[in-house]
Protein backbone atom coordinates (compact mmCIF):
# COMPACT_ATOMS: atom_id res chain seq x y z
CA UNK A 1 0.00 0.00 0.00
CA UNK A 2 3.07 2.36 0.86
CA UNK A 3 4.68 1.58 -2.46
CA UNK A 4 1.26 2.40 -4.41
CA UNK A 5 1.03 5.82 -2.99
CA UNK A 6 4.56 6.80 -3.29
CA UNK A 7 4.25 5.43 -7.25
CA UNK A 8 0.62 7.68 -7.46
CA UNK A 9 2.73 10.85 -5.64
CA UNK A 10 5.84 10.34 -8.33
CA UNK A 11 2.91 9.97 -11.60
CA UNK A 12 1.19 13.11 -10.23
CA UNK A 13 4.60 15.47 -9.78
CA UNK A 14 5.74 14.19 -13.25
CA UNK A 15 2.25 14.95 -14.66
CA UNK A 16 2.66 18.43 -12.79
CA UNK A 17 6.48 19.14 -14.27
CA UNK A 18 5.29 18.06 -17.79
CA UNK A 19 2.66 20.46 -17.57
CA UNK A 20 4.86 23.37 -16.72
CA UNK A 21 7.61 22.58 -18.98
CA UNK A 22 4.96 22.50 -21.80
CA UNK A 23 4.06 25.55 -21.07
CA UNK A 24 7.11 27.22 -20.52
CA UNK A 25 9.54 27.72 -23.69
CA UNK A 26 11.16 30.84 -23.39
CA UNK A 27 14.67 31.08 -23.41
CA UNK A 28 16.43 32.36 -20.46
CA UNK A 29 20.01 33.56 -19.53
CA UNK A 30 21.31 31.48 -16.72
CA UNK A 31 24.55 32.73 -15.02
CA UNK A 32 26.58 30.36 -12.70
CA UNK A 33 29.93 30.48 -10.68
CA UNK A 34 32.29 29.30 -13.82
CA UNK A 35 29.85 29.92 -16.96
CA UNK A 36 27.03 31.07 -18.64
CA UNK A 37 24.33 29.22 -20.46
CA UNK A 38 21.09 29.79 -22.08
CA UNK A 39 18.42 27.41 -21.50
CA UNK A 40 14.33 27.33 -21.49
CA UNK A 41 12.68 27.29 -18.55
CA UNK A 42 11.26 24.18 -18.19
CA UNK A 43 15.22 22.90 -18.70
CA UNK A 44 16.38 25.24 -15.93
CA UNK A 45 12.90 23.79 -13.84
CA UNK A 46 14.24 20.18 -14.43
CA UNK A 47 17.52 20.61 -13.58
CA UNK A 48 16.53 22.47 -10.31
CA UNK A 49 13.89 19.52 -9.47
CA UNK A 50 16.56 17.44 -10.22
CA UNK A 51 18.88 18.45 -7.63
CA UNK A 52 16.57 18.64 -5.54
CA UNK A 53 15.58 15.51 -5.40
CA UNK A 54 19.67 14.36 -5.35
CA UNK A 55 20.04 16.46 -2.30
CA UNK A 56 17.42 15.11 -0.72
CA UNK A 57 17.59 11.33 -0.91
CA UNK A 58 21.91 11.98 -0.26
CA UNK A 59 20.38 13.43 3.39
CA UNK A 60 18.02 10.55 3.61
CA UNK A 61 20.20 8.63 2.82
CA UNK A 62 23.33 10.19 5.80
CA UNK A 63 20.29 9.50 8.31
CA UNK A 64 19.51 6.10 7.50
CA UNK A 65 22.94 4.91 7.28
CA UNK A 66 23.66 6.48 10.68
CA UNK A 67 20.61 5.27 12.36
CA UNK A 68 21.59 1.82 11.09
CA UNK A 69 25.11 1.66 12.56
CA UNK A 70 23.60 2.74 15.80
CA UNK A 71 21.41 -0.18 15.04
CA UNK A 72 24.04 -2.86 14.64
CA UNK A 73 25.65 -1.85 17.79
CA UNK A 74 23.11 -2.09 20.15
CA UNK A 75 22.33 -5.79 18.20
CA UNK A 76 25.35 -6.37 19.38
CA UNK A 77 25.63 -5.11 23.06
CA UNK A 78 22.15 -7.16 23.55
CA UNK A 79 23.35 -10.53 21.81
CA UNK A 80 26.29 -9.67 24.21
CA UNK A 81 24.10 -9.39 27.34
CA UNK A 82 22.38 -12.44 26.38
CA UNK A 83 25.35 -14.38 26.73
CA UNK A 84 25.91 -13.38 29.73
C-alpha cells in the first residue's frame, strides 16, 4: 500500500512538471559560478527539481545509514548481554 502511494505521488509530480515545462519555452540567460548558459525554462525547472531531489535522498540517505550503525551496535551489546 506504501509503495502504491509513493508510485501515485511520483505519476502526479511528473504529470505536474510536464505540464509546466509544456508551457514554458522561453529562453532564459542562466549565469553560474564558472559559466554562462542559455536554456528554457522548463530545462532550468528540471535541472533544479533534479537536484533537488539528489540532495534530498543523499540526506536521507546520511540519516539512515547512521541510524543503522547505531542499530548494529546495540544488536550487538544485547546478543552480548544475552550471553551473559
Amino acid at each position: 500500500m506504501k509503495g502504491l502511494a509513493f508510485l501515485l505521488c511520483i505519476i502526479i509530480i511528473l504529470v505536474v512538471a510536464i505540464a509546466v515545462g509544456s508551457q514554458n519555452d522561453a529562453v532564459i540567460s542562466v549565469n553560474y559560478l564558472i559559466a554562462k548558459a542559455d536554456m528554457t525554462i522548463a530545462t532550468l525547472i528540471a535541472i533544479a527539481l533534479g537536484l533537488g531531489v539528489v540532495v534530498g535522498v543523499l540526506a536521507i540517505l546520511s540519516s539512515w545509514l547512521t541510524l543503522r550503525v547505531k542499530l548494529v551496535r546495540v544488536q550487538a551489546k544485547l546478543k552480548k548481554l544475552q550471553k551473559e
